[in-house]
Protein backbone atom coordinates (compact mmCIF):
# COMPACT_ATOMS: atom_id res chain seq x y z
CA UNK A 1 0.00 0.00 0.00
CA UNK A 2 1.41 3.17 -0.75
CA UNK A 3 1.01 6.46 1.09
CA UNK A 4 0.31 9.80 -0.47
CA UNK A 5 2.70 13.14 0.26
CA UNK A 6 0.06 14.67 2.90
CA UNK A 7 0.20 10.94 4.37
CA UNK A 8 3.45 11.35 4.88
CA UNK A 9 3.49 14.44 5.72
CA UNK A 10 0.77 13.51 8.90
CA UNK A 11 2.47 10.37 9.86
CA UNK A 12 5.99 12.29 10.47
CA UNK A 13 4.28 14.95 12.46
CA UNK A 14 2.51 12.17 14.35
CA UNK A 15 6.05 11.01 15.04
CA UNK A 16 7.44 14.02 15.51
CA UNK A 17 4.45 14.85 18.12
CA UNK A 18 5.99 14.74 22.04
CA UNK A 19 4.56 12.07 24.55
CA UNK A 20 3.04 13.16 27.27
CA UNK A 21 4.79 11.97 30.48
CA UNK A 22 3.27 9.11 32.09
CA UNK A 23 3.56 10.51 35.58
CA UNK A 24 0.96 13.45 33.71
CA UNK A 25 -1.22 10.31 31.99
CA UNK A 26 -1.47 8.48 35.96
CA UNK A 27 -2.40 12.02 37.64
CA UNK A 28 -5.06 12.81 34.69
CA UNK A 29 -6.39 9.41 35.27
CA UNK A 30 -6.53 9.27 39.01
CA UNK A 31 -8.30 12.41 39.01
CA UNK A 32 -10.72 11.51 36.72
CA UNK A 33 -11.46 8.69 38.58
CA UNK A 34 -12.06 10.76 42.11
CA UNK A 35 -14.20 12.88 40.30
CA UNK A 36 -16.58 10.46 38.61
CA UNK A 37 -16.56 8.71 42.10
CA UNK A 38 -17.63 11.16 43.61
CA UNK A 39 -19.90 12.76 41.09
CA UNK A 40 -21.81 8.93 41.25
CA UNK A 41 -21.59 7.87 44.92
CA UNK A 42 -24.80 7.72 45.52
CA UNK A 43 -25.11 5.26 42.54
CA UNK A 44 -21.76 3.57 43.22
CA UNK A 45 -21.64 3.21 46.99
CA UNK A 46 -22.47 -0.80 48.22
CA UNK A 47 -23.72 0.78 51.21
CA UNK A 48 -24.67 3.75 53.56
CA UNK A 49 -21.97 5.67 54.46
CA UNK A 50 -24.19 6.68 57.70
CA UNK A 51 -25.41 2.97 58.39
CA UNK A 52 -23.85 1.81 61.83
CA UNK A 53 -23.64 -2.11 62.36
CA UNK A 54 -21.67 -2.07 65.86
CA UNK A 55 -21.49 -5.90 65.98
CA UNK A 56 -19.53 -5.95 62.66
CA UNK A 57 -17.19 -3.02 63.51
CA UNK A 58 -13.07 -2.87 62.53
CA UNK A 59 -14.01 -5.72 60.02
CA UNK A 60 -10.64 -5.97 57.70
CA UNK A 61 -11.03 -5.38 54.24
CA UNK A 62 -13.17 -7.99 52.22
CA UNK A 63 -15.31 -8.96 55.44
CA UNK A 64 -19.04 -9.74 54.26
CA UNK A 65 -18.92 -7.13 50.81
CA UNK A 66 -17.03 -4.55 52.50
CA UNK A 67 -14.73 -4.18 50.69
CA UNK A 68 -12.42 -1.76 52.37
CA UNK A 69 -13.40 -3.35 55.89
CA UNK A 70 -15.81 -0.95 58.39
CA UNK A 71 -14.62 1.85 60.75
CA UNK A 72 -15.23 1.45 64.88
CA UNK A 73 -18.85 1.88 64.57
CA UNK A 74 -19.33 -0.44 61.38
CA UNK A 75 -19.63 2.00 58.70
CA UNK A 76 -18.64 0.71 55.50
CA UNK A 77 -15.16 2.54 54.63
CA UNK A 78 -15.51 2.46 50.80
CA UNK A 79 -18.86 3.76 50.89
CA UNK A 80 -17.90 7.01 53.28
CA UNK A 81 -14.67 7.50 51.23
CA UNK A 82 -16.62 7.60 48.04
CA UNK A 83 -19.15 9.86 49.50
CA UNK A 84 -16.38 11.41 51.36
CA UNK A 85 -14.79 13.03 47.91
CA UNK A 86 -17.50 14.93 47.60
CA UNK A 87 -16.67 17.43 50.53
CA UNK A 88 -13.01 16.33 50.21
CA UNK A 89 -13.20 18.14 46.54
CA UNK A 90 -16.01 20.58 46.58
CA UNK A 91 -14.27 22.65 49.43
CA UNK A 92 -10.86 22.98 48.11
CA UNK A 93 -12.67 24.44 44.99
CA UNK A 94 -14.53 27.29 46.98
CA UNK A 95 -11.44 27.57 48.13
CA UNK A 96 -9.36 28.23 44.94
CA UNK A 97 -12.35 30.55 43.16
CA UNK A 98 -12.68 32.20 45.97
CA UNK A 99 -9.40 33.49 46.37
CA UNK A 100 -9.12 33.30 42.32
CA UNK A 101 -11.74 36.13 41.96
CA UNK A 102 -10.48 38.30 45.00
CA UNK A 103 -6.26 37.20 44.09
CA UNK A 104 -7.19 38.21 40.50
CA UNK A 105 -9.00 41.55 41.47
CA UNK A 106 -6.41 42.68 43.76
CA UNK A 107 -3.85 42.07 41.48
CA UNK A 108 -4.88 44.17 38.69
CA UNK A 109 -6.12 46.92 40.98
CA UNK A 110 -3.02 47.12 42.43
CA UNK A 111 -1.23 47.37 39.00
CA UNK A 112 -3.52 49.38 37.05
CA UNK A 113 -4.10 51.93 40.09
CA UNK A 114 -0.30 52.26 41.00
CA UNK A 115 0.47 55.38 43.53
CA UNK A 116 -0.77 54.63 47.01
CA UNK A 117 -3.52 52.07 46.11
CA UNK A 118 -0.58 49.92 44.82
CA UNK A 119 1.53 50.53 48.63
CA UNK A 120 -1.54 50.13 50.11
CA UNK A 121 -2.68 46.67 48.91
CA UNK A 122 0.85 45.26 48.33
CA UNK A 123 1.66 45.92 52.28
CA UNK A 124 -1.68 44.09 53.08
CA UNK A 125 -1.12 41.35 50.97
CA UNK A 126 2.20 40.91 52.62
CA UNK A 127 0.69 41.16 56.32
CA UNK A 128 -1.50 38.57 54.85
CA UNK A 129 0.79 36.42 53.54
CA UNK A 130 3.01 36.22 56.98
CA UNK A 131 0.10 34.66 58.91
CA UNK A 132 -0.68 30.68 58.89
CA UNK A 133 -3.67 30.05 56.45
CA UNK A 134 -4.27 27.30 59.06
CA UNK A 135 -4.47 29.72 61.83
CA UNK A 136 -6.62 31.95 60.54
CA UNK A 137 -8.93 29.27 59.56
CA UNK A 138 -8.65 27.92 63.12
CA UNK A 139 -9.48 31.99 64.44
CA UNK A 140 -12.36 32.21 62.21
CA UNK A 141 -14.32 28.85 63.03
CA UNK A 142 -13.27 29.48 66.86
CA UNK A 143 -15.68 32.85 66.00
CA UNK A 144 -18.43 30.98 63.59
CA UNK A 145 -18.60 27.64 64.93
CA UNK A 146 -17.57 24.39 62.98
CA UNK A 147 -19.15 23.67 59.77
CA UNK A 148 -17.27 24.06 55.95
CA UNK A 149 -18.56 27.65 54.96
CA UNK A 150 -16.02 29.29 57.73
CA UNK A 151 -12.89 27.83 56.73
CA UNK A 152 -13.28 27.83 53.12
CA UNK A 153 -13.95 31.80 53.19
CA UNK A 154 -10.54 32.01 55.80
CA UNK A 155 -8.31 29.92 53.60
CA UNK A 156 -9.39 31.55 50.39
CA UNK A 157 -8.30 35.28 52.28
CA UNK A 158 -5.41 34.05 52.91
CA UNK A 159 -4.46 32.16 49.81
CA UNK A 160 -5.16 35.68 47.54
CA UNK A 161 -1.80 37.45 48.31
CA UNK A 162 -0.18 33.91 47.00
CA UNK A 163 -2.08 34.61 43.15
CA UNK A 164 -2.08 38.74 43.70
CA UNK A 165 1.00 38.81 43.57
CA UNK A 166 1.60 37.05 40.69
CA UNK A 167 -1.57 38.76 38.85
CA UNK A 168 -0.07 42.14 40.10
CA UNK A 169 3.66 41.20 38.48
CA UNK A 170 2.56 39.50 35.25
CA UNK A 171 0.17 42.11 34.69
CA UNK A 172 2.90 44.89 35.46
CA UNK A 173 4.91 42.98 33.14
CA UNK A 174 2.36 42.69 29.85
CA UNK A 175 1.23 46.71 30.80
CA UNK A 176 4.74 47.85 29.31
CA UNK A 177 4.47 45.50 26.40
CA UNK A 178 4.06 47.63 23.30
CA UNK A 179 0.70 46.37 21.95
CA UNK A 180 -0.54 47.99 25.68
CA UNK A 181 0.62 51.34 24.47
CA UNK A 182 -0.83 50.81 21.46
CA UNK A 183 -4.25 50.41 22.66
CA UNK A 184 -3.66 53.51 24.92
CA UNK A 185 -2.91 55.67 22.25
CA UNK A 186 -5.77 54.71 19.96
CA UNK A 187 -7.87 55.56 23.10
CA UNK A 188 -8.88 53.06 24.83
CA UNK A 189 -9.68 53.13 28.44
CA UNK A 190 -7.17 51.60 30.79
CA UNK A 191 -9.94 49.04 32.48
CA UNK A 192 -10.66 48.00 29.05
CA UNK A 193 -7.67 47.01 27.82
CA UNK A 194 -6.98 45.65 30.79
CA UNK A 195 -10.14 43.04 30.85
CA UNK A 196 -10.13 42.79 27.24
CA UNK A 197 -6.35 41.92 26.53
CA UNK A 198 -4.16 41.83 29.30
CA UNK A 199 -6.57 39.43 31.51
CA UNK A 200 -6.35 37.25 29.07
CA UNK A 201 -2.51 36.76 29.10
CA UNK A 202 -2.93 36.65 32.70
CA UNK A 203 -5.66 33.84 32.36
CA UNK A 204 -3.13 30.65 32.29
CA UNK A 205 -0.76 31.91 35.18
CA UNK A 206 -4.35 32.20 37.37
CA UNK A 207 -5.76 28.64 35.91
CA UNK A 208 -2.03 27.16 37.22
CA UNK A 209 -1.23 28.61 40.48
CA UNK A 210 -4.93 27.39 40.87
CA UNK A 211 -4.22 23.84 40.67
CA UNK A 212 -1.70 24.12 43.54
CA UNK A 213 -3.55 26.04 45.38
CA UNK A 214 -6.40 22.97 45.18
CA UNK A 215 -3.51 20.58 46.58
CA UNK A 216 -2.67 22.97 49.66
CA UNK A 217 -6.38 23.60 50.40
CA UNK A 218 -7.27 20.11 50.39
CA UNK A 219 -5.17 19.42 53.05
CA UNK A 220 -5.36 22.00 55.21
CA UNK A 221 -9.35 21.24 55.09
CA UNK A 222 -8.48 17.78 55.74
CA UNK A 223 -6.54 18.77 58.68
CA UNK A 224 -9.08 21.11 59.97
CA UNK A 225 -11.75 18.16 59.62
CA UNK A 226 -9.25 16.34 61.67
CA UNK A 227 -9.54 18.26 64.86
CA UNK A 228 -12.76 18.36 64.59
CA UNK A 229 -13.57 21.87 62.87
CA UNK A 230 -14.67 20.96 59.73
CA UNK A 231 -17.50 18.95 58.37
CA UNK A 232 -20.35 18.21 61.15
CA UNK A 233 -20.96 14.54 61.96
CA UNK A 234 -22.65 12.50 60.45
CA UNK A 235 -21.29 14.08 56.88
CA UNK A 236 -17.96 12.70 56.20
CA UNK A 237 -14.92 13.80 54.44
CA UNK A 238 -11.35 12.59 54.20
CA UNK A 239 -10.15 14.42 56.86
CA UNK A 240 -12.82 13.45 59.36
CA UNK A 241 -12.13 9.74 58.45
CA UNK A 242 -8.78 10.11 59.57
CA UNK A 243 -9.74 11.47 62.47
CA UNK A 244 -12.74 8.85 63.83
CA UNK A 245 -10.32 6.35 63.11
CA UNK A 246 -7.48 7.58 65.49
CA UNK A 247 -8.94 4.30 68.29
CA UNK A 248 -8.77 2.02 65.80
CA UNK A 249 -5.10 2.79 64.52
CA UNK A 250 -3.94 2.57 68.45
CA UNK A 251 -6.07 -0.89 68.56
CA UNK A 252 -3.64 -2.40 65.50
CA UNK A 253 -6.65 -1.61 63.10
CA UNK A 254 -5.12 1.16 60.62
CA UNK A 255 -7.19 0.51 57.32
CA UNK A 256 -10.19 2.91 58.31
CA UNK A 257 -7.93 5.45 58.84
CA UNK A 258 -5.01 4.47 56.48
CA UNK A 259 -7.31 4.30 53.40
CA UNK A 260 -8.47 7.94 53.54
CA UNK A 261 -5.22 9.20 54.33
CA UNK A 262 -3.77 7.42 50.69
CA UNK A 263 -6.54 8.83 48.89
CA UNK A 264 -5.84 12.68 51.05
CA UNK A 265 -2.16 11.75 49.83
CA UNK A 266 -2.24 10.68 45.76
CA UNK A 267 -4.87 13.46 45.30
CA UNK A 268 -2.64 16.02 46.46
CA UNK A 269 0.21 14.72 44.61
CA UNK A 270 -2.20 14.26 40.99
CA UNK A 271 -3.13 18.01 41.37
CA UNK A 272 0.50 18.46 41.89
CA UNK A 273 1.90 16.97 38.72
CA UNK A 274 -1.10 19.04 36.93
CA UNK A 275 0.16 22.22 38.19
CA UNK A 276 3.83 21.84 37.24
CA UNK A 277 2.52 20.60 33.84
CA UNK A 278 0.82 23.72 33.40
CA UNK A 279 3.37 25.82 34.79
CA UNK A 280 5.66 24.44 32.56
CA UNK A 281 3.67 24.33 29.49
CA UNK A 282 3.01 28.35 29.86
CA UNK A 283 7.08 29.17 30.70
CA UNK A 284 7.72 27.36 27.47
CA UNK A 285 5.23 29.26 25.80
CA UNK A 286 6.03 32.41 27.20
CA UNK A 287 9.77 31.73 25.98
CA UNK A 288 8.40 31.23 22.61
CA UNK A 289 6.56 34.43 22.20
CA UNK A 290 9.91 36.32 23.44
């Protein structure tokens, strides 16, 4: 059989075409699968994750069609860490578009504005920046009480000076690019250029600090949950797992615990391998259009 030019052609570029890293393929695939868990738990789950069966408690993995085994009071471990994901996922992402929108609009105030708005809000972000997300989170549910809605609005304030200030210097940086001036000088307004061009520029840097930022939330929500000042019983999420299984690791029973704590661990390191892909894939980029 023979091949025509624009075959070729197709089949070289195909070859020519780089792979994508298999640690990248693994992470895209093991977040896909947390997501579509959790997305169909309630369709997935074999069981409750709120059904108690205290004569069948610490069961090992496999026991009866648990698959995973059963905490201390007999709740099927597969079935809360499947409905678990849920909170485990939805509250890191309040997290990162919450401080997305306010990182973002900070940012470009602070660069567009300049003068003292741009002292002002850079000295803030720093004060910001020097205290523990984890403390403030801890300050603000100590005010408001337990529950998910406190701590997700206290981490996201105090993960925006982390993406301000990277809005604020990329968006310095594209300002004194020369298509900028050109805009100014046909007369455009500065906010409009600003949304209508140099936001966009801006968009990737936001979309990939963003995916870190979903790593470092999820865990300090997790460890929140674990002392007790997250989710309210009898919801579950990762971190609360952990933490209801803290008899049953001293009794020589680890798996209820363990088994959330993997899943806390390969999701953080998935999101991880995303970010850096993105990171990369926009410095590259960026070099290119230089």
């Amino acid at each position: 059989m023979t091949l025509t030019i624009p075959a070729l052609r197709a089949r070289g570029a195909a070859r020519r075409r780089p792979r994508r890293p298999l640690g990248l393929v693994l992470a895209a695939a093991f977040l896909s699968l947390v997501v579509l868990t959790a997305v169909l738990a309630p369709v997935l789950a074999p069981h409750s994750p709120e059904a108690t069966d205290l004569l069948n408690s610490l069961a090992p993995p496999g026991t009866e069609g648990h698959w995973l085994g059963t905490d201390s009071t007999g709740r099927d471990v597969l079935s809360r860490l499947m409905h678990g994901a849920r909170l485990s996922l939805l509250a890191p992402l309040g997290v990162v578009l919450l401080s997305g929108v306010l990182g973002t609009a900070v940012g470009l105030l602070a660069a567009r504005a300049g003068g003292w708005v741009d002292a002002v809000l850079t000295r803030a972000m720093d004060i910001v920046f020097a205290f523990p997300s984890l403390l403030l989170a801890m300050l603000v549910v100590a005010v408001f009480g337990p529950g998910l809605a406190a701590p997700v609005c206290a981490l996201a304030v105090a993960y925006t000076p982390f993406l301000g200030r990277v809005v604020r210097s990329m968006a310095l940086q594209e300002g004194a690019r020369p298509y900028m001036e050109s805009y100014r000088v046909m007369g455009f307004g500065e906010w409009w250029v600003t949304l209508r061009h140099l936001l966009p520029n801006v968009a990737p840097v936001i979309l990939a600090q963003g995916t870190l930022s979903f790593g470092y939330a999820l865990v300090d929500l997790a460890s929140l949950s674990y002392l007790g000042l997250g989710v309210r019983p009898p919801e579950a999420d990762w971190g609360s797992m952990i933490s209801q299984a803290q008899s049953a690791i001293l009794q020589g029973q680890p798996w209820s615990g363990l088994i959330p704590g993997i899943a806390v661990l390969l999701t953080v390191v998935s999101v991880n391998v995303l970010g850096e892909h993105l990171s990369g894939s926009i410095a590259r980029r960026q070099g290119e259009t230089r």
